[in-house]
Structure formats: structure tokens, C-alpha cells
PDB file of N, CA and C in Angstrom:
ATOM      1  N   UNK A   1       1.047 108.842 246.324  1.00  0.00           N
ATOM      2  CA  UNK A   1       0.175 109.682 245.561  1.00  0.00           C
ATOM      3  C   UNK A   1      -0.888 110.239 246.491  1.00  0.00           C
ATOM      4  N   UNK A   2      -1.422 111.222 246.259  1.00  0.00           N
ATOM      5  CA  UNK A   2      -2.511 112.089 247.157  1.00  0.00           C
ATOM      6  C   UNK A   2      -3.261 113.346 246.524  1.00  0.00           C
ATOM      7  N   UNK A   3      -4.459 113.099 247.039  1.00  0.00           N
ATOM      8  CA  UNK A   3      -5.288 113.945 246.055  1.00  0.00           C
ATOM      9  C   UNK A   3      -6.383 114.777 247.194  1.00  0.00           C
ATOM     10  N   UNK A   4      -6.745 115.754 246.919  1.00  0.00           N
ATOM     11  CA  UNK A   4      -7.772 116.499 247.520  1.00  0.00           C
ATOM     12  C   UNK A   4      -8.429 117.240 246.655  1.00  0.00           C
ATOM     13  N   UNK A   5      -9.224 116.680 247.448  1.00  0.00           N
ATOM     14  CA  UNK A   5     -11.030 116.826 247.195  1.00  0.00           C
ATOM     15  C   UNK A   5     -11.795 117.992 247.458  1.00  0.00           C
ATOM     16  N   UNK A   6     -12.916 118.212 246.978  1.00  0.00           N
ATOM     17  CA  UNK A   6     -13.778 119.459 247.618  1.00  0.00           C
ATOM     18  C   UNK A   6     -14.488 118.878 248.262  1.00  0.00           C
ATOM     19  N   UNK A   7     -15.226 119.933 249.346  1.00  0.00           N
ATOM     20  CA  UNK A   7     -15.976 119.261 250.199  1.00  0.00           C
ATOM     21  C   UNK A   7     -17.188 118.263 249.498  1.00  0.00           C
ATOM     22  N   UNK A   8     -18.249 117.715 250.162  1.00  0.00           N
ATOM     23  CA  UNK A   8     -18.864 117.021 249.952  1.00  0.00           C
ATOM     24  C   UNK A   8     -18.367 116.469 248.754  1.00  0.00           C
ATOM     25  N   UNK A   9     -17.507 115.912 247.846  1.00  0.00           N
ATOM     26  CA  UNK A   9     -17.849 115.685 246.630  1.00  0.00           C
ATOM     27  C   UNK A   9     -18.009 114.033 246.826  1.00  0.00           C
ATOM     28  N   UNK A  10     -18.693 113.454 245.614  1.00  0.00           N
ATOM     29  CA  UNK A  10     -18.971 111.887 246.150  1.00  0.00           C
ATOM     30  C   UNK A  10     -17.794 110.976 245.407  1.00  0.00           C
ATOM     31  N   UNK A  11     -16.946 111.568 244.771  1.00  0.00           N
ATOM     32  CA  UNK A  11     -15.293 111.002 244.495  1.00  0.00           C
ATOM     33  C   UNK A  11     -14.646 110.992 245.252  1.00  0.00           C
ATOM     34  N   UNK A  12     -13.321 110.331 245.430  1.00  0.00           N
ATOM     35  CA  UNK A  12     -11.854 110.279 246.717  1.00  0.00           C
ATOM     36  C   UNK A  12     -10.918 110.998 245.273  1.00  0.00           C
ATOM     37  N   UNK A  13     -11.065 111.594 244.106  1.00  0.00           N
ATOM     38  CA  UNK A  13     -10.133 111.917 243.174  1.00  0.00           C
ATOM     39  C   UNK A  13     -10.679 113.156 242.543  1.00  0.00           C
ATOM     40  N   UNK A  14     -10.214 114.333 242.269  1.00  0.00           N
ATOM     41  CA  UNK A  14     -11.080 115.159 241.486  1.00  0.00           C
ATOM     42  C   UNK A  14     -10.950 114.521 239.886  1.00  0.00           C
ATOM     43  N   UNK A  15     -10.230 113.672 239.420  1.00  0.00           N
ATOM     44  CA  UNK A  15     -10.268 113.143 237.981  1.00  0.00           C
ATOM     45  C   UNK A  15     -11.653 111.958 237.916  1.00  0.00           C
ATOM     46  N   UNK A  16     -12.125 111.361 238.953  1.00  0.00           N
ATOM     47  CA  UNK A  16     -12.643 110.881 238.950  1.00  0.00           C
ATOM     48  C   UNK A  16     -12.611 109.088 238.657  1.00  0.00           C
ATOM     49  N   UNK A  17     -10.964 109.054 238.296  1.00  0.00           N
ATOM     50  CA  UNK A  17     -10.475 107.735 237.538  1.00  0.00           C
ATOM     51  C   UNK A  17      -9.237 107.247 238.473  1.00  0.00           C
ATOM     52  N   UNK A  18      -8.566 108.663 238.665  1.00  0.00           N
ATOM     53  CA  UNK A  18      -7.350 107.709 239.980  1.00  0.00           C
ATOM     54  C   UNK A  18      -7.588 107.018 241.203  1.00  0.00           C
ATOM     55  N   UNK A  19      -9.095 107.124 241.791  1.00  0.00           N
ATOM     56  CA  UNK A  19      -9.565 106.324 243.090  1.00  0.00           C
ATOM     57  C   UNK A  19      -9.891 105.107 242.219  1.00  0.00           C
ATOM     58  N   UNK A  20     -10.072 104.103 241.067  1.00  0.00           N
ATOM     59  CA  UNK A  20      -9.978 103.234 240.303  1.00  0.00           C
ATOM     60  C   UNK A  20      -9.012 102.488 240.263  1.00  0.00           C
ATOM     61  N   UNK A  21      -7.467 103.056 239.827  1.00  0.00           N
ATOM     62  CA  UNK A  21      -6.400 102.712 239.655  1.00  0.00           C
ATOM     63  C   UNK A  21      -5.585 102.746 240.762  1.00  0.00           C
ATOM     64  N   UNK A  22      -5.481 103.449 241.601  1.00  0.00           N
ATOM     65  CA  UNK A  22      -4.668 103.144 242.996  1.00  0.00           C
ATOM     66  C   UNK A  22      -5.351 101.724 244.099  1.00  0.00           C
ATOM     67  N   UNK A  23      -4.422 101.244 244.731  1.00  0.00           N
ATOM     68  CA  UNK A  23      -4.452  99.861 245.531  1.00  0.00           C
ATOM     69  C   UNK A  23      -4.986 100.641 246.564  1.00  0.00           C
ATOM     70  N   UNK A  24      -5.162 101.867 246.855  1.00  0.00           N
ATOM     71  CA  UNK A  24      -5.807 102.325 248.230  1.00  0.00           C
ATOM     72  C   UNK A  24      -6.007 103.688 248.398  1.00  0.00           C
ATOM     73  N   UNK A  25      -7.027 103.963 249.537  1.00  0.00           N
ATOM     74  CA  UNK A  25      -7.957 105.259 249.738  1.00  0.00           C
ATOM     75  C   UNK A  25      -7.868 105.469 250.813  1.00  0.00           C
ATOM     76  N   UNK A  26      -7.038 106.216 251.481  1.00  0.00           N
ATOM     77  CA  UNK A  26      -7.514 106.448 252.904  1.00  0.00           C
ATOM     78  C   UNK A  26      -8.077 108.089 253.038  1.00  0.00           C
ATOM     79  N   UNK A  27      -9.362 108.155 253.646  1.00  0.00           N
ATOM     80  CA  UNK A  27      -9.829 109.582 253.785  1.00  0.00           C
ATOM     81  C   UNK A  27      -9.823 110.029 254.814  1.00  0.00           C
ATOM     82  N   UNK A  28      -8.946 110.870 254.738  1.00  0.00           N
ATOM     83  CA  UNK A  28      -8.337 112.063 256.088  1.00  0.00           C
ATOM     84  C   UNK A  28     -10.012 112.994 256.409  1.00  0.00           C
ATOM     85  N   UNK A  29     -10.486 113.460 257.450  1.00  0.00           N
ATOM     86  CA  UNK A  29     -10.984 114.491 257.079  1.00  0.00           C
ATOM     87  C   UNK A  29     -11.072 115.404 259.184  1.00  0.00           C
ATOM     88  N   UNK A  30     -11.261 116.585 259.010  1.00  0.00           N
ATOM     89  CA  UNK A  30     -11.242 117.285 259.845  1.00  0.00           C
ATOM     90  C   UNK A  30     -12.209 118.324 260.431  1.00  0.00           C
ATOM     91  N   UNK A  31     -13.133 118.514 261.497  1.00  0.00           N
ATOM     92  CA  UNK A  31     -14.022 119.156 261.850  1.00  0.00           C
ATOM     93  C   UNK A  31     -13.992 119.662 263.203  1.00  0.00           C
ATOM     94  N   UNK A  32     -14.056 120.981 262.689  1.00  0.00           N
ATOM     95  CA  UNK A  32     -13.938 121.945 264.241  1.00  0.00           C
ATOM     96  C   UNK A  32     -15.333 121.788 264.898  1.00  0.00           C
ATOM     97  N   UNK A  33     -15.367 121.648 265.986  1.00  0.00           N
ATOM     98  CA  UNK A  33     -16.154 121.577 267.191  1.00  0.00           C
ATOM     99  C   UNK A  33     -15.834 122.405 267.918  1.00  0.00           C
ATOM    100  N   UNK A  34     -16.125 123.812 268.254  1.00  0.00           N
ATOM    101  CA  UNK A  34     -15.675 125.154 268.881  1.00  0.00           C
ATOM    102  C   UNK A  34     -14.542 125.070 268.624  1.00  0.00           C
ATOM    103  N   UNK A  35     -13.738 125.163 269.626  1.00  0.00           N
ATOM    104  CA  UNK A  35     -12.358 125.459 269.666  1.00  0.00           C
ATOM    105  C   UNK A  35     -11.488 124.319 269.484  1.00  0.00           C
ATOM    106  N   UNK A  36     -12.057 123.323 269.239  1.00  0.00           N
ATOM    107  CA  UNK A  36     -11.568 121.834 269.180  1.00  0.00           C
ATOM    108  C   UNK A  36     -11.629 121.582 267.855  1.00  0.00           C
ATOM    109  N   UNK A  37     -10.219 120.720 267.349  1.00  0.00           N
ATOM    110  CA  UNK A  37     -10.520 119.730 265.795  1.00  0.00           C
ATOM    111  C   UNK A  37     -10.627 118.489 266.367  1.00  0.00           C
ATOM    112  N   UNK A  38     -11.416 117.892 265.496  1.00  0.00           N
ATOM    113  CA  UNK A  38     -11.796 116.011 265.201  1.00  0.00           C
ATOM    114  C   UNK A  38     -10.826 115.549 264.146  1.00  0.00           C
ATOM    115  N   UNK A  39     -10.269 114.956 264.349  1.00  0.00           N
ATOM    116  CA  UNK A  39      -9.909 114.280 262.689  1.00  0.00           C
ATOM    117  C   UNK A  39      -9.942 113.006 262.554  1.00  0.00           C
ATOM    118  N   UNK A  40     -10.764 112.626 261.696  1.00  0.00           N
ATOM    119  CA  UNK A  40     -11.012 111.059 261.383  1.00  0.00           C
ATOM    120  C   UNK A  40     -10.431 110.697 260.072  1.00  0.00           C
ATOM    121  N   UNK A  41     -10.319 109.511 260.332  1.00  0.00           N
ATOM    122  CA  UNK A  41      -9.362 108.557 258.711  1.00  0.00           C
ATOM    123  C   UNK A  41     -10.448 107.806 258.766  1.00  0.00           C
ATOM    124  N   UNK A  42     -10.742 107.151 257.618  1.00  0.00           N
ATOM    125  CA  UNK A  42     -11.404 106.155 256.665  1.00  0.00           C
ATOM    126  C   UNK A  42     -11.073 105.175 256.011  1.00  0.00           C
ATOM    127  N   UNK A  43     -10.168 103.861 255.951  1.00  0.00           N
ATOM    128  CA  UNK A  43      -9.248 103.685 255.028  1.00  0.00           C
ATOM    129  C   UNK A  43     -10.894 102.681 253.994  1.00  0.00           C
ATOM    130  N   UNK A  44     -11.352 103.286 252.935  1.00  0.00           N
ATOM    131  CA  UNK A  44     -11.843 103.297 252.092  1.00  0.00           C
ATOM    132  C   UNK A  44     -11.860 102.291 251.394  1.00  0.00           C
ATOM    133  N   UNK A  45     -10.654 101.884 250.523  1.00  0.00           N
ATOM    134  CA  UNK A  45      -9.921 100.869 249.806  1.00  0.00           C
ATOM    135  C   UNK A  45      -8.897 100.627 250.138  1.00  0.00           C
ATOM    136  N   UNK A  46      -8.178  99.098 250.313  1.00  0.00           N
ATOM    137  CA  UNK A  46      -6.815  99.058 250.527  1.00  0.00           C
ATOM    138  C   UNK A  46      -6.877  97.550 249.830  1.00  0.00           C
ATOM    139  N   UNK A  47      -6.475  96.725 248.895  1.00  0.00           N
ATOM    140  CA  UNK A  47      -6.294  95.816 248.043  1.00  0.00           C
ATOM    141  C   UNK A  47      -5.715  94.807 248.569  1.00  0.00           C
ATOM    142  N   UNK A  48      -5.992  93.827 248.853  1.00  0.00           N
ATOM    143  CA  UNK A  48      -5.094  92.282 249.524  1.00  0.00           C
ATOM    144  C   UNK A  48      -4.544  92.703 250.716  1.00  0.00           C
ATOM    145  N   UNK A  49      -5.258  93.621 251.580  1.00  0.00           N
ATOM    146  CA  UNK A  49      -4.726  93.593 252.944  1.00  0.00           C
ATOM    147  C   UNK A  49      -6.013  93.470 253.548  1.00  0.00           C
ATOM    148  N   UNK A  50      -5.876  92.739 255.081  1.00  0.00           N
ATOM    149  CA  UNK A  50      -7.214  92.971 256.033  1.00  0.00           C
ATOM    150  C   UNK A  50      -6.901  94.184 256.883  1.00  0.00           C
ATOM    151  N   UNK A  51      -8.323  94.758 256.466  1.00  0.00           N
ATOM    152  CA  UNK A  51      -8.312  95.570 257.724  1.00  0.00           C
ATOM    153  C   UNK A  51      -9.766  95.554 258.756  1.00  0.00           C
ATOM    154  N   UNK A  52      -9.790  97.033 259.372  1.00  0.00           N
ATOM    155  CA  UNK A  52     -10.930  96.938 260.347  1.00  0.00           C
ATOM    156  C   UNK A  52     -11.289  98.233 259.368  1.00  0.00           C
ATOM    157  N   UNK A  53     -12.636  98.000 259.177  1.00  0.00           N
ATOM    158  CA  UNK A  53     -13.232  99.117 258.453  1.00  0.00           C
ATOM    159  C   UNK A  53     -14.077 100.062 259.050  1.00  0.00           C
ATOM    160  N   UNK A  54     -14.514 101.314 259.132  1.00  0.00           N
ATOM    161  CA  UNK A  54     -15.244 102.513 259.574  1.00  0.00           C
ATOM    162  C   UNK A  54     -14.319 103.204 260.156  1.00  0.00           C
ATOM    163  N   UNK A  55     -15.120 104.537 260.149  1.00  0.00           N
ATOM    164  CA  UNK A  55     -14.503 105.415 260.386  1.00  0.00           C
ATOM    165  C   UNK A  55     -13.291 105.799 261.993  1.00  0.00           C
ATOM    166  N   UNK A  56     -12.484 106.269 262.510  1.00  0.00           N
ATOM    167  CA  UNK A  56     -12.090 106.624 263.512  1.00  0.00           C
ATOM    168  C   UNK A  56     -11.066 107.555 263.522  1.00  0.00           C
ATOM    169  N   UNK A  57     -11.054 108.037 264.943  1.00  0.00           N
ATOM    170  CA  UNK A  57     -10.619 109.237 265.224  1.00  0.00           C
ATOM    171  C   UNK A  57      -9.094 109.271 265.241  1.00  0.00           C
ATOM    172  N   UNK A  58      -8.305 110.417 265.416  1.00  0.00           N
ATOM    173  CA  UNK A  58      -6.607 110.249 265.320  1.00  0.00           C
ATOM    174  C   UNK A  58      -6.518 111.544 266.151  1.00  0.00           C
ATOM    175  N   UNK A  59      -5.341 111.844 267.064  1.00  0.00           N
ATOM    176  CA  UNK A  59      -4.646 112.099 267.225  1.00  0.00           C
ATOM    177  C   UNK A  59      -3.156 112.492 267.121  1.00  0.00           C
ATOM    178  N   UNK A  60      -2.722 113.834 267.267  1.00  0.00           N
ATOM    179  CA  UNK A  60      -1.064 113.735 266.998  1.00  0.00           C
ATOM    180  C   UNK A  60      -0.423 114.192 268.446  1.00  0.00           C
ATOM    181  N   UNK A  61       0.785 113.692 268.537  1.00  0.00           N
ATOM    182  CA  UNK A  61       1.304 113.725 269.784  1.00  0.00           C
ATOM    183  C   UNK A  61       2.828 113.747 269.388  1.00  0.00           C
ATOM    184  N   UNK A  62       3.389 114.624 270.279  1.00  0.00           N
ATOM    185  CA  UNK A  62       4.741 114.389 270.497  1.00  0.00           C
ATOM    186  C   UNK A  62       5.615 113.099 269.744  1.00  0.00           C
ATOM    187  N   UNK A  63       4.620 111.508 270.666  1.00  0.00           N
ATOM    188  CA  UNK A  63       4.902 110.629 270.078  1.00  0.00           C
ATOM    189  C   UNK A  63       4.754 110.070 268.818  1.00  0.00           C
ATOM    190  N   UNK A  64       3.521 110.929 268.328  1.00  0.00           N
ATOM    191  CA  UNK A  64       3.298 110.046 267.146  1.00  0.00           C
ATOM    192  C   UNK A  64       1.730 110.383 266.714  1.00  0.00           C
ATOM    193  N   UNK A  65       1.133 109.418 266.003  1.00  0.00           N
ATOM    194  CA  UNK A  65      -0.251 109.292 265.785  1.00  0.00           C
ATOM    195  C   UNK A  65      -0.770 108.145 266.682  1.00  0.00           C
ATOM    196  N   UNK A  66      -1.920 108.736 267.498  1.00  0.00           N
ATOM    197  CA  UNK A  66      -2.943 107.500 267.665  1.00  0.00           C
ATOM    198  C   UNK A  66      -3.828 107.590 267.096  1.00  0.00           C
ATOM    199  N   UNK A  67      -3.897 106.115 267.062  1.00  0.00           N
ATOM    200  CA  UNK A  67      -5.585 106.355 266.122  1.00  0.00           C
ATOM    201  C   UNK A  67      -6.609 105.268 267.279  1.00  0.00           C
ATOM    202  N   UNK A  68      -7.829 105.690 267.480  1.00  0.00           N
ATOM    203  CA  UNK A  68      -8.407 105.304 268.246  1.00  0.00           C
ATOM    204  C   UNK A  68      -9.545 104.089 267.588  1.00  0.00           C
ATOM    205  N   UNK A  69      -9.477 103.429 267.738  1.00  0.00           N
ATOM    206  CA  UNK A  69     -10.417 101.449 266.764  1.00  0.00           C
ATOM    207  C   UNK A  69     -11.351 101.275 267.661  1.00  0.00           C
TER     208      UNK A  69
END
């Protein structure tokens, strides 16, 4: 499932009720810096799993995604 948002808004759902009911949130988001994009993930909520929380950066590559911790 996947949902998008308007900017700033202070929901992860425009219904306001499916970031409630889903086991997890991860927030994509993307910012040009001149000629350069940033893109950072968030994983927000994720239910009976550990993770490492705050924000970080990603990459796409040939190989794959990095994500930088």
C-alpha cells in the first residue's frame, strides 16, 4: 500500500486514518540542491521489528539502493 502526501502536511496519509492501520511508514522524500537531488527515507513506523531510527540518505545505482546509516 502507498500513499502521497502534500507537502508539509503533518499526516503520512491524506485520509488521515490509514497511517493508524498499516504495520508501517516509511517516508521517502526528495530535495534539489542546484543541480543535485537528496533523497532521504524515514522509516517512521514499522511494528515488531527493530530498527535504527532517523532520518538517512539513499542512493540508486546500477546495483541497487544504498542507503547510507
Amino acid at each position: 500500500l502507498t500513499s502521497e502526501i502534500q507537502k508539509d502536511s503533518p499526516w503520512y496519509s491524506r485520509d488521515t486514518y490509514t497511517e493508524i492501520a498499516c504495520d508501517g511508514i516509511i517516508h521517502l522524500k526528495s530535495t534539489s540542491i542546484g543541480s543535485d537531488v537528496q533523497r532521504t527515507m524515514e522509516v517512521v513506523k514499522m511494528r515488531n521489528t527493530k530498527m535504527k531510527g532517523g532520518i538517512h540518505t539513499f542512493t540508486f545505482s546500477p546495483k541497487g539502493i544504498t542507503i547510507t546509516v
